[in-house]
Protein backbone atom coordinates (compact mmCIF):
# COMPACT_ATOMS: atom_id res chain seq x y z
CA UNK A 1 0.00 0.00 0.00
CA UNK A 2 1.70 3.70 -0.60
CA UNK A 3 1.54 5.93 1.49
CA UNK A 4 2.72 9.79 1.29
CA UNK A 5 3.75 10.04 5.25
CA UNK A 6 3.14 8.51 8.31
CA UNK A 7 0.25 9.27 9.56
CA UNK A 8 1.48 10.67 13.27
CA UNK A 9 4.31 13.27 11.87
CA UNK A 10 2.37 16.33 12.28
CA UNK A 11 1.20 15.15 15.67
CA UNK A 12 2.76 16.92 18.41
CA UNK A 13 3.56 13.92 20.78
CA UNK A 14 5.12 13.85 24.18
CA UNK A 15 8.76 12.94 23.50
CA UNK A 16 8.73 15.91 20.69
CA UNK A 17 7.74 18.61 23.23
CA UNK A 18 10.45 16.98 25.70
CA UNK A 19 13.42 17.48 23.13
CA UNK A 20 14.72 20.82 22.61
CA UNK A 21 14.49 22.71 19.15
CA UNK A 22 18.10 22.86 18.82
CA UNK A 23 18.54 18.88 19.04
CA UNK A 24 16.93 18.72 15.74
CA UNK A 25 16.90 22.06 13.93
CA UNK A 26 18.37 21.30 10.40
CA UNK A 27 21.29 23.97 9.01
CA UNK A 28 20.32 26.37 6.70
CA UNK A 29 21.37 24.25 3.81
CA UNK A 30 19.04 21.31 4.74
CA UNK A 31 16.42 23.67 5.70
CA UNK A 32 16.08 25.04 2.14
CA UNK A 33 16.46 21.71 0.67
CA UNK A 34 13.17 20.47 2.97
CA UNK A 35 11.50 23.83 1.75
CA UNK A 36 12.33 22.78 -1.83
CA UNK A 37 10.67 19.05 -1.11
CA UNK A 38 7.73 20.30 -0.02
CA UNK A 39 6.28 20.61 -3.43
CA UNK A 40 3.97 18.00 -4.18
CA UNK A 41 4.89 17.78 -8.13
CA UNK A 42 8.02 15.17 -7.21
CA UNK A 43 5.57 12.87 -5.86
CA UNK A 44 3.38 12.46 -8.28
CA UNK A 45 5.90 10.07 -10.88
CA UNK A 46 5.39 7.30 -8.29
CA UNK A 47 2.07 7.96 -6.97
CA UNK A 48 0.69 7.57 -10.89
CA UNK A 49 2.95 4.53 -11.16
CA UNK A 50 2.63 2.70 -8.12
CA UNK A 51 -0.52 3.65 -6.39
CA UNK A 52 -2.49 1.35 -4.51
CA UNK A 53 -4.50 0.45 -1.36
CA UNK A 54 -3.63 -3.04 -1.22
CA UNK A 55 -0.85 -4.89 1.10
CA UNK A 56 1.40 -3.72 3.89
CA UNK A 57 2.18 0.13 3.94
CA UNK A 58 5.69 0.79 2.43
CA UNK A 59 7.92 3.17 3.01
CA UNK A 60 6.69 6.83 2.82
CA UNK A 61 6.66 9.15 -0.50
CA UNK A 62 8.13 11.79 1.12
CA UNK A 63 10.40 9.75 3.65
CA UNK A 64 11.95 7.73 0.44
CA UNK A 65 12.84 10.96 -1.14
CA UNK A 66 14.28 12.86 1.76
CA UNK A 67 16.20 9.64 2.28
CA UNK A 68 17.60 9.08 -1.03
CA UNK A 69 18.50 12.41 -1.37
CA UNK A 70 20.28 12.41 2.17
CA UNK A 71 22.27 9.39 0.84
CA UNK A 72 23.79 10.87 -2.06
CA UNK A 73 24.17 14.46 -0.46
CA UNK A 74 26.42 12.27 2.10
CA UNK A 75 27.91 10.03 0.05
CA UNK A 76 26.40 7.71 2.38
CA UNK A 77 25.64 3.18 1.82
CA UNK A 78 22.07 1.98 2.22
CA UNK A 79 23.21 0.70 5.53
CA UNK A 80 25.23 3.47 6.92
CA UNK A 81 22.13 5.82 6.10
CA UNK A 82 19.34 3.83 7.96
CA UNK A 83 21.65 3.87 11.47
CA UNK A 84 22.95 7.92 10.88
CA UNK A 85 18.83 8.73 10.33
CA UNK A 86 18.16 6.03 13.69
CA UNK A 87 21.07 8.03 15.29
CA UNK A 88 21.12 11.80 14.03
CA UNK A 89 17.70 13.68 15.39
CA UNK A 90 18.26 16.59 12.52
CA UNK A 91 18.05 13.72 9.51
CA UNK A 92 15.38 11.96 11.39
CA UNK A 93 13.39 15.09 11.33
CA UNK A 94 14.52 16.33 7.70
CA UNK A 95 13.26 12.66 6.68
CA UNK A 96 10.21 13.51 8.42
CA UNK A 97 10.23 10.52 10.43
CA UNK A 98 8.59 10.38 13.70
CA UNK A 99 10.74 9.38 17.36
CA UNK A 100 8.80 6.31 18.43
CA UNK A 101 8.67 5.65 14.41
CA UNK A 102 11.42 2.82 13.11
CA UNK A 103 13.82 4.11 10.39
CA UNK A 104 13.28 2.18 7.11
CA UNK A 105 15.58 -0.97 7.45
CA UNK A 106 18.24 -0.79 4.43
CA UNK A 107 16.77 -3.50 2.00
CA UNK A 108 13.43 -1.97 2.02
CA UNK A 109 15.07 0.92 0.78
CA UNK A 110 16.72 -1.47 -2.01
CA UNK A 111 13.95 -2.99 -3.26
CA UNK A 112 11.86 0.01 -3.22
CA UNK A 113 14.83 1.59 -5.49
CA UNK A 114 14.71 -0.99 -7.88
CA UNK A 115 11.00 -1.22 -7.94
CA UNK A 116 10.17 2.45 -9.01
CA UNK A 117 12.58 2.23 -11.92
CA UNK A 118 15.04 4.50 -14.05
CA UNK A 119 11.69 6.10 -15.60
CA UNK A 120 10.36 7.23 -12.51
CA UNK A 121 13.78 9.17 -11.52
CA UNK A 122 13.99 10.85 -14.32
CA UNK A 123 10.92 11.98 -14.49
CA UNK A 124 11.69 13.59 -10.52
CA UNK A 125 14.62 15.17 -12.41
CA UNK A 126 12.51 16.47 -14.63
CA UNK A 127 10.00 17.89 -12.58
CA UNK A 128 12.73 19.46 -10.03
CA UNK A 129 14.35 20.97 -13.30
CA UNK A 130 10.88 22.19 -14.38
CA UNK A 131 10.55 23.90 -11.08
CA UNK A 132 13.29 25.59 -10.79
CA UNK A 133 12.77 27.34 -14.36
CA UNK A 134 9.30 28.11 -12.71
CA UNK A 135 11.48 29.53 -10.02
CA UNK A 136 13.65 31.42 -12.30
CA UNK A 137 16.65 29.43 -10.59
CA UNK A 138 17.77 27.45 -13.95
CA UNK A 139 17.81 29.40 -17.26
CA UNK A 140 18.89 27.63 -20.93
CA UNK A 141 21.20 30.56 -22.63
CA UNK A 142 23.82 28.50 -22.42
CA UNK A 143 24.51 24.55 -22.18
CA UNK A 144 28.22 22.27 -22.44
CA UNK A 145 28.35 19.23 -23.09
CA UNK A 146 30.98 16.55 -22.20
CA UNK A 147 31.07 12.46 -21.55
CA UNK A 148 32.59 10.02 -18.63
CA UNK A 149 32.22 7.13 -17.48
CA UNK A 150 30.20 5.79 -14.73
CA UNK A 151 32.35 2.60 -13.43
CA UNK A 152 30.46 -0.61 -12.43
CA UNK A 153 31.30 -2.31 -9.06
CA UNK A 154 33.23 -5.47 -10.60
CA UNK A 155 36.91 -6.59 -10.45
CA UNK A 156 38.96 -5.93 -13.39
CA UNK A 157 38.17 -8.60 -16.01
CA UNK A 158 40.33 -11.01 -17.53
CA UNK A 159 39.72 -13.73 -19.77
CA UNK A 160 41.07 -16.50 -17.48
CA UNK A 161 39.19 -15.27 -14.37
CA UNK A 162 36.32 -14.64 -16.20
CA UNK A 163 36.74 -18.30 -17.32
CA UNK A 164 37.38 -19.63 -13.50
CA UNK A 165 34.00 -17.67 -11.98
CA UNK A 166 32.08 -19.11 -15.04
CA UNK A 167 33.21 -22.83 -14.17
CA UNK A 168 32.44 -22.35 -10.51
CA UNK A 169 29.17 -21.08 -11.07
CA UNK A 170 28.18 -23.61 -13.30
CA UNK A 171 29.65 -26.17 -10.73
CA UNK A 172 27.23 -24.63 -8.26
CA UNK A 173 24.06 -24.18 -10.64
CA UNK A 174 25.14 -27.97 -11.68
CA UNK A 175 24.89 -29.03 -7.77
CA UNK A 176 21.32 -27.30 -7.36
CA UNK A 177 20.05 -29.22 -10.18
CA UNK A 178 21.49 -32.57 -8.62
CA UNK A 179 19.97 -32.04 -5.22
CA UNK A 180 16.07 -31.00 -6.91
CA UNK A 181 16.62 -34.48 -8.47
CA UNK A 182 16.66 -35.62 -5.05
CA UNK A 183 20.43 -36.86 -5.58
CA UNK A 184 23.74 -36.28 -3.34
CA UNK A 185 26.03 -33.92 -4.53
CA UNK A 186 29.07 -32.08 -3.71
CA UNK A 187 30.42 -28.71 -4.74
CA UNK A 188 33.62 -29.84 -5.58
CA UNK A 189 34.58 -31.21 -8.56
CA UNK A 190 37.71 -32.44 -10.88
CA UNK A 191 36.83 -28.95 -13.15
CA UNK A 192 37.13 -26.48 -10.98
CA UNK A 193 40.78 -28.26 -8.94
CA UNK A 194 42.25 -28.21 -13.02
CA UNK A 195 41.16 -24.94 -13.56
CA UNK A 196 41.94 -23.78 -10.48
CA UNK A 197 45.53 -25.05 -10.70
CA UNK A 198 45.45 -23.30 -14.51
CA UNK A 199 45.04 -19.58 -12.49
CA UNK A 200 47.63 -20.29 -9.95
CA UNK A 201 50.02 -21.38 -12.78
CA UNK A 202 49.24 -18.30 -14.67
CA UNK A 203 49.64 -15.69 -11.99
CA UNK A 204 53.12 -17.80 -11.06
CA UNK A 205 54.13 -16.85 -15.17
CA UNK A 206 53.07 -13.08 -14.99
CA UNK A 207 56.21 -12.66 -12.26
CA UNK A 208 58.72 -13.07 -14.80
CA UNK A 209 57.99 -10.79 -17.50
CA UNK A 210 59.50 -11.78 -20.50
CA UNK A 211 58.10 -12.27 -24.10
CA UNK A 212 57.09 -15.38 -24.31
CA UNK A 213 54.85 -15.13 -21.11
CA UNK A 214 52.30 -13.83 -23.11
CA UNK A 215 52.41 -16.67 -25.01
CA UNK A 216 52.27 -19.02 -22.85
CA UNK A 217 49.56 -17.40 -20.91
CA UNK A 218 47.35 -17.83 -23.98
CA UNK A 219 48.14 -21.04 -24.06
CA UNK A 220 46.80 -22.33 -20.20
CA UNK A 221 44.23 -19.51 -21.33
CA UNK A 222 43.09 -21.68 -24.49
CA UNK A 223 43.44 -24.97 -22.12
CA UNK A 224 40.91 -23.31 -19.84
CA UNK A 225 38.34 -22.68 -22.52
CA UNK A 226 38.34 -26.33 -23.06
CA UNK A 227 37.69 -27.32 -19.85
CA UNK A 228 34.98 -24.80 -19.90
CA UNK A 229 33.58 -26.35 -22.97
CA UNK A 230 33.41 -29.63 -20.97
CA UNK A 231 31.96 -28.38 -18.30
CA UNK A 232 29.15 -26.66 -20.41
CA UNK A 233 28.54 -29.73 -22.00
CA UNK A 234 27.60 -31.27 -18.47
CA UNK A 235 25.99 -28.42 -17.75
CA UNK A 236 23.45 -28.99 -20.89
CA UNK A 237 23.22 -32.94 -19.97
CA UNK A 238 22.20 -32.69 -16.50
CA UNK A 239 19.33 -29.37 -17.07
CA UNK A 240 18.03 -31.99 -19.14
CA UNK A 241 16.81 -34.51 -16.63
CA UNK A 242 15.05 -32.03 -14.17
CA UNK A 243 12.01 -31.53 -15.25
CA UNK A 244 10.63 -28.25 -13.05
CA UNK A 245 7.06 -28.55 -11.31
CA UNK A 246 7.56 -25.62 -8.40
CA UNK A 247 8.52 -22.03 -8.90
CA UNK A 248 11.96 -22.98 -7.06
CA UNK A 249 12.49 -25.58 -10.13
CA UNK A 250 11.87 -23.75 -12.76
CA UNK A 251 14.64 -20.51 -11.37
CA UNK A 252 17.20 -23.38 -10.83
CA UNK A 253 16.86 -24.47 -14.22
CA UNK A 254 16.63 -21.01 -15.59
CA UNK A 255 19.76 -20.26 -13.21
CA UNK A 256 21.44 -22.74 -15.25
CA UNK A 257 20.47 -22.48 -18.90
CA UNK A 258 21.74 -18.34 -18.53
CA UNK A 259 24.91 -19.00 -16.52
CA UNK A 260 25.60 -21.19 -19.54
CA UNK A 261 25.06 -18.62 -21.89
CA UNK A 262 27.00 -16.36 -20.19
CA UNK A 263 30.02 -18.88 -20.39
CA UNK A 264 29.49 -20.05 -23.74
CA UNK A 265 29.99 -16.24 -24.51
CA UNK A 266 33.22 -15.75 -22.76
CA UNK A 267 34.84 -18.92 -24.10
CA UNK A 268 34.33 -17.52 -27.61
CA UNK A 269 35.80 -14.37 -26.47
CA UNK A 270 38.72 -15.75 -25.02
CA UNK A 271 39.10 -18.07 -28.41
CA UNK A 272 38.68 -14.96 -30.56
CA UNK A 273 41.82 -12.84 -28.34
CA UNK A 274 44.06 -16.31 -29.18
CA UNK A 275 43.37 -15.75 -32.89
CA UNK A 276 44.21 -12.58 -32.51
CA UNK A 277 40.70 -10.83 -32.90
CA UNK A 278 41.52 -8.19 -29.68
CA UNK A 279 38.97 -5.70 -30.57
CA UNK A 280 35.41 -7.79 -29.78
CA UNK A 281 32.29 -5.82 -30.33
CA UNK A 282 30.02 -5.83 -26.91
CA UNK A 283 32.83 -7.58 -24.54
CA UNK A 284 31.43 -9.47 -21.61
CA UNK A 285 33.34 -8.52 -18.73
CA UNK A 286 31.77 -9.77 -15.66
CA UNK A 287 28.68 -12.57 -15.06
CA UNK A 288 26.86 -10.14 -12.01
CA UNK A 289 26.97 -6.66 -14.54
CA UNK A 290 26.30 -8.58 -17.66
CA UNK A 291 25.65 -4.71 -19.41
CA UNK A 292 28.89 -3.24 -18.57
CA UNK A 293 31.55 -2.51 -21.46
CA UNK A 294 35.31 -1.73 -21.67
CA UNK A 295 35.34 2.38 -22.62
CA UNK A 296 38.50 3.62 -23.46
CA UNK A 297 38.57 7.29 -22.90
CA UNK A 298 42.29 8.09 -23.10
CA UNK A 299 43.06 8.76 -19.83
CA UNK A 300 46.89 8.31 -18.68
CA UNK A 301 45.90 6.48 -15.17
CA UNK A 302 43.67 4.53 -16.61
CA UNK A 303 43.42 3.28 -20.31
CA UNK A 304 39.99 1.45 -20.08
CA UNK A 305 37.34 1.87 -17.64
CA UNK A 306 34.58 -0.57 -17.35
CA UNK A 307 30.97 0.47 -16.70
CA UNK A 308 28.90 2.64 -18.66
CA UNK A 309 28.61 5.76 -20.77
CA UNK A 310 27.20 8.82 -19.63
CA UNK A 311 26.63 12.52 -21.15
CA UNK A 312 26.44 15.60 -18.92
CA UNK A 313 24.90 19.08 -19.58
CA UNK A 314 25.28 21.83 -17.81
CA UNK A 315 23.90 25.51 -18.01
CA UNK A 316 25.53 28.59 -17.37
CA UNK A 317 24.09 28.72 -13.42
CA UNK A 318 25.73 25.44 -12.83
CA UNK A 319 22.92 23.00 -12.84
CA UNK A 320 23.06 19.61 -14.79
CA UNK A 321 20.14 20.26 -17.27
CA UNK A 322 20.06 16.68 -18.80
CA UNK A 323 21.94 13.70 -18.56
CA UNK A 324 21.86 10.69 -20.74
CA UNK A 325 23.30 6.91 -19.86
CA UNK A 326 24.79 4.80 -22.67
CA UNK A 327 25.63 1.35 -22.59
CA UNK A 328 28.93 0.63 -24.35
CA UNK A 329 31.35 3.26 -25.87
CA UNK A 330 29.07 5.12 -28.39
CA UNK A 331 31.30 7.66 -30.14
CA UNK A 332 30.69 11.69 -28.89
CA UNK A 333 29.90 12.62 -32.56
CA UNK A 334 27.03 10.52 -32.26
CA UNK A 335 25.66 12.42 -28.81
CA UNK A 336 25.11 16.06 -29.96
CA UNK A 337 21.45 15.56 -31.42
CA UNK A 338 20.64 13.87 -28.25
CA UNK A 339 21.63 16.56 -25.84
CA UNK A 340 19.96 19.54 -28.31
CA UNK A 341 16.85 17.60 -27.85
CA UNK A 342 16.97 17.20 -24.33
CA UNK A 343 17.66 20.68 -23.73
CA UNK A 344 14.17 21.35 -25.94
CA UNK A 345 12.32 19.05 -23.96
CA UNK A 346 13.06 20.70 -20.86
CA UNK A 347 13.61 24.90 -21.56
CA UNK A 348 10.92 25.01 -24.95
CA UNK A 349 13.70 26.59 -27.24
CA UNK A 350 17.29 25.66 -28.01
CA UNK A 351 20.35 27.26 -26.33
CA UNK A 352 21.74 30.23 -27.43
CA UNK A 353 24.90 29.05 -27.09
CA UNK A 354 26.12 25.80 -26.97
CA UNK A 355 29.86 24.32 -26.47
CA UNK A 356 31.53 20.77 -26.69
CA UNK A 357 35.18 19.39 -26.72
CA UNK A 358 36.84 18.35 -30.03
CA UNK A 359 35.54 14.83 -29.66
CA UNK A 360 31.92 15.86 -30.55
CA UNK A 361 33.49 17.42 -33.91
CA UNK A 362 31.57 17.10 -37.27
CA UNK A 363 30.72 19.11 -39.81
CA UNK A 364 27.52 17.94 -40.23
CA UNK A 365 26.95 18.42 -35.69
CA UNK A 366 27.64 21.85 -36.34
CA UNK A 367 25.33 22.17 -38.93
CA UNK A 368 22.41 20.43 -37.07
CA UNK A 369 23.10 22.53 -33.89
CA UNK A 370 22.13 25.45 -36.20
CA UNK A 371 19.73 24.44 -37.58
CA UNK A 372 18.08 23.66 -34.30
CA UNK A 373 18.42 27.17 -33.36
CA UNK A 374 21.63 27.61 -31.63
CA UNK A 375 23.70 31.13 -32.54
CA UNK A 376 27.00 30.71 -31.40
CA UNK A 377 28.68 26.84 -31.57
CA UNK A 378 31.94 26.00 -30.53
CA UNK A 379 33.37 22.34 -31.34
CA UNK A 380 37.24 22.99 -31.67
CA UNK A 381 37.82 20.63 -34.90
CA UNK A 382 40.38 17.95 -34.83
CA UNK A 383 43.24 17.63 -36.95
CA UNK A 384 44.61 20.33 -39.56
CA UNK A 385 42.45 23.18 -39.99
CA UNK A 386 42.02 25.48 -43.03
CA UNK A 387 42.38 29.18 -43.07
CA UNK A 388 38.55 29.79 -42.94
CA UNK A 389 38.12 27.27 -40.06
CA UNK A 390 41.52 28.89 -37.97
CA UNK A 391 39.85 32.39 -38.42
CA UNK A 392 36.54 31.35 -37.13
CA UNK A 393 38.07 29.21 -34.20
CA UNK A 394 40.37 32.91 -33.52
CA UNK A 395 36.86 35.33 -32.89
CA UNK A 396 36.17 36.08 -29.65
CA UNK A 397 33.49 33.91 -29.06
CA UNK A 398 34.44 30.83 -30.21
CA UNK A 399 37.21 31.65 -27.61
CA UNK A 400 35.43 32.60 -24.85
CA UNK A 401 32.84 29.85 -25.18
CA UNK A 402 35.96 27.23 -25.54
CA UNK A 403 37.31 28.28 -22.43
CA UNK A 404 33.87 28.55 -21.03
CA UNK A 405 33.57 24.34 -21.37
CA UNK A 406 36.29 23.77 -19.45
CA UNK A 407 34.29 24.41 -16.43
CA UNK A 408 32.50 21.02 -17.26
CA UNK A 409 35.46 18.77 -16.27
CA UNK A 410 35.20 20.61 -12.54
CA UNK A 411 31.35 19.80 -12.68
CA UNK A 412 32.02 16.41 -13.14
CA UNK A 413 34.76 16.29 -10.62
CA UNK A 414 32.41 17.30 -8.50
CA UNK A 415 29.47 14.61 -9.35
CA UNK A 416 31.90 12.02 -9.12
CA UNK A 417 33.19 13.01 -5.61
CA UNK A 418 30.68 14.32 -3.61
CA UNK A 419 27.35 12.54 -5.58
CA UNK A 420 28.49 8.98 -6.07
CA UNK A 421 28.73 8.95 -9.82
CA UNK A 422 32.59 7.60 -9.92
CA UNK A 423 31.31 3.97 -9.13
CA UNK A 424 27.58 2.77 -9.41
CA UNK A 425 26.74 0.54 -6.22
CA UNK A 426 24.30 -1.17 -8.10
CA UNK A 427 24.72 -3.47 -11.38
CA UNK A 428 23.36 -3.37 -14.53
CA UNK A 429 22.08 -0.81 -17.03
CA UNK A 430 18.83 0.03 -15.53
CA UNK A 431 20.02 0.42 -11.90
CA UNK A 432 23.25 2.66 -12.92
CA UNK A 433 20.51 4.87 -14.65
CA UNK A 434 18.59 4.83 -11.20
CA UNK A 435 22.15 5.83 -9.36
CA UNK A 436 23.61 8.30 -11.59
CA UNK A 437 19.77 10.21 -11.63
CA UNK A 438 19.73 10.22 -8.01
CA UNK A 439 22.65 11.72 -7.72
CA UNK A 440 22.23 14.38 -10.24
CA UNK A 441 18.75 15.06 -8.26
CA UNK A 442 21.09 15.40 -5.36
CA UNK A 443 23.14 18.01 -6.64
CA UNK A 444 21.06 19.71 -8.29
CA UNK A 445 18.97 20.29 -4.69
CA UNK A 446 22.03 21.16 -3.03
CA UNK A 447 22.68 23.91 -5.98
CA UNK A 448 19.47 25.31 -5.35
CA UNK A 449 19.82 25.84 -1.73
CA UNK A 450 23.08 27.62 -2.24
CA UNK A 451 21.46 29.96 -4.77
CA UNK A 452 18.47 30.51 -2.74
CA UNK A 453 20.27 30.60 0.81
């Protein structure tokens, strides 16, 4: 059943009029934040999605909100922010949670997360953006553009561990099945010791560093794959004799057909690297973030980051207008339609302005950019310029609007630091678009109280 609040907050009760004021009174920060909340507008996504007088009461509108936001504004776990709300009087009564009311345990918060859905938090983004142009807080003269990458919680892939977790969980999927046949089983089996051995034997080779290790760690690599194939093979046998009658069944069997798949797919990946096919469109590189993709974005620390793809735009007053998740490594020229139309959705009109690095160069961007509207567009091109394109890069507003975007890198400093967008706590495509919009909302409320405090 949803509720908006519980129903005793607005009660005065006993243990409220015993606790001082100053116990609980919020800073000023908070305090403009929880004036900002008040508006009924970011409730309504869920209420038109998820209403309904049936069941249990779950957690509050209102609460959920405060709470979510509270997590991201202090970079905060689901955990950590269930026993700092039990603990801290101020968030308790920001999250509008009553004293003799218990704080929502941390998987309720979860599944309630996962349940409302990347559409329903961007539409709250939407709505909060929407406000503050009502509030004249956010204007659209101006926009930048740039890209990063959102990393997903996994350990950095290779194809021989990918190979070892992929026999393991087969060997475990494989004992499930045995014991719903009503048959003893153990864990343990003459697969996983060999390929076990094979990663011990590999990581013994990468301490000597010479040429041929390479070699010959393509080699055990290649002998792994085989015993993967084996084990697949099994794998395929034994899903065959269980036929499922309960609900229980039929997820251990599905359990089984998709880890599988998922190994199947990294054996032929690890087959096409010993060819000598390295570049492999739509990589697999872990079994619990099966949407995550290698993205190679140049950096000198780190060559290729593994998660997802996302676009940032920010206005001139320093709010992120629009963001935009991608999964893989789509290429930036590809982007600049996409943010243009977001920035229509949400201001009516175009930008006036409107700046990008050299990535998002093509002839035909700039040409689409004004033809949406925009005035002044500055995309440094890459490579060697003519005389016409030097003297147009040289006026003073392709200059000041280039140094203008750098600002953008800072803004995404900042999301990645404060709001939780370097790594994605939760896995897949869907649930990094849920984490990287809650922390934009974040910021974005936190920008809004500094403008208006």
């Amino acid at each position: 059943m949803l509720i908006l609040d519980y129903p005793d907050w607005i009660q005065s009760t006993l243990s409220f009029q015993l606790i001082p004021k100053a116990a609980y009174e919020m800073t000023p920060e908070l305090s403009v934040v929880d004036k900002l909340l008040e508006d009924e507008t970011y409730e309504e996504p869920i209420i038109k999605r998820f209403n309904t007088l049936r069941g249990r009461p779950t957690v509050p509108v209102r609460v959920y909100i405060r709470m979510m936001f509270l997590k991201h504004y202090a970079g905060m776990s689901y955990e950590d922010l269930s026993v700092e709300v039990m603990r801290n009087l101020m968030y308790r009564f920001f999250c509008r949670i009553p004293f003799e009311q218990k704080v929502p345990d941390a998987t309720a918060l979860m599944k309630i997360t996962t349940k409302y859905g990347e559409a329903t938090i961007s539409e709250i983004n939407q709505r909060l953006l929407k406000s503050l142009v009502r509030k004249k807080l956010l204007t659209g003269r101006k926009v930048r553009v740039d890209t990063t990458v959102v990393e997903a919680n996994i350990l950095f892939p290779t194809d021989a561990g990918l190979l070892h977790e992929g026999v393991k969980k087969l060997a475990k999927a494989m004992t499930r099945i045995r014991k719903s046949c009503g048959e003893r089983a153990r864990y343990s089996t003459k697969q996983t010791r060999k390929i076990k051995e094979h990663m011990l034997s590999i990581s013994k080779l990468l301490h000597r560093r010479t040429e041929e290790t390479l070699h010959e760690v393509r080699e055990i690599t290649g002998k792994m794959a085989d015993i993967a194939r084996e084990v697949i093979e099994k794998a395929k046998t034994l899903g065959k004799r269980l036929i499922p009658e309960t609900n229980q069944e039929h997820k251990t069997i599905g359990n089984l057909y998709q880890t599988v798949k998922d190994v199947e797919r990294v054996v032929s990946q690890s087959d096409a690297v010993n060819r000598g096919i390295k570049h492999i469109k739509d990589r697999m590189v872990s079994y619990v973030d099966p949407d995550a993709r290698p993205i190679v974005k140049g950096k000198l620390g780190k060559k290729t980051e593994f998660g997802y793809k996302l676009q940032v735009q920010e206005t001139e007053n320093g709010f992120v207008s629009g963001y935009q998740l991608y999964q893989g490594n789509p290429c930036d020229k590809e982007l600049v339609e996409d943010s243009l139309k977001k920035h229509i959705e949400l201001f009516g009109k175009p930008p006036r302005e409107y700046a990008a690095d050299r990535g998002y160069y093509d002839k035909n961007n700039e040409s689409l950019a004004y033809e949406y509207g925009v005035k002044n567009v500055c995309i440094p091109k890459i490579g060697k310029k003519s005389k016409d394109r030097t003297k147009f890069e040289e006026k003073c507003t392709f200059k000041r609007l280039k140094k203008w975007r750098g600002g953008i890198e800072g803004r995404i400093s900042c999301l990645k630091r404060k709001f939780g967008l370097r790594r994605s706590m939760l896995r897949g495509y869907s649930k990094t678009n849920i984490w990287a919009g809650f922390g934009i909302f974040a910021h974005n409320l936190r920008k809004a109280a500094v403008m208006m405090g």
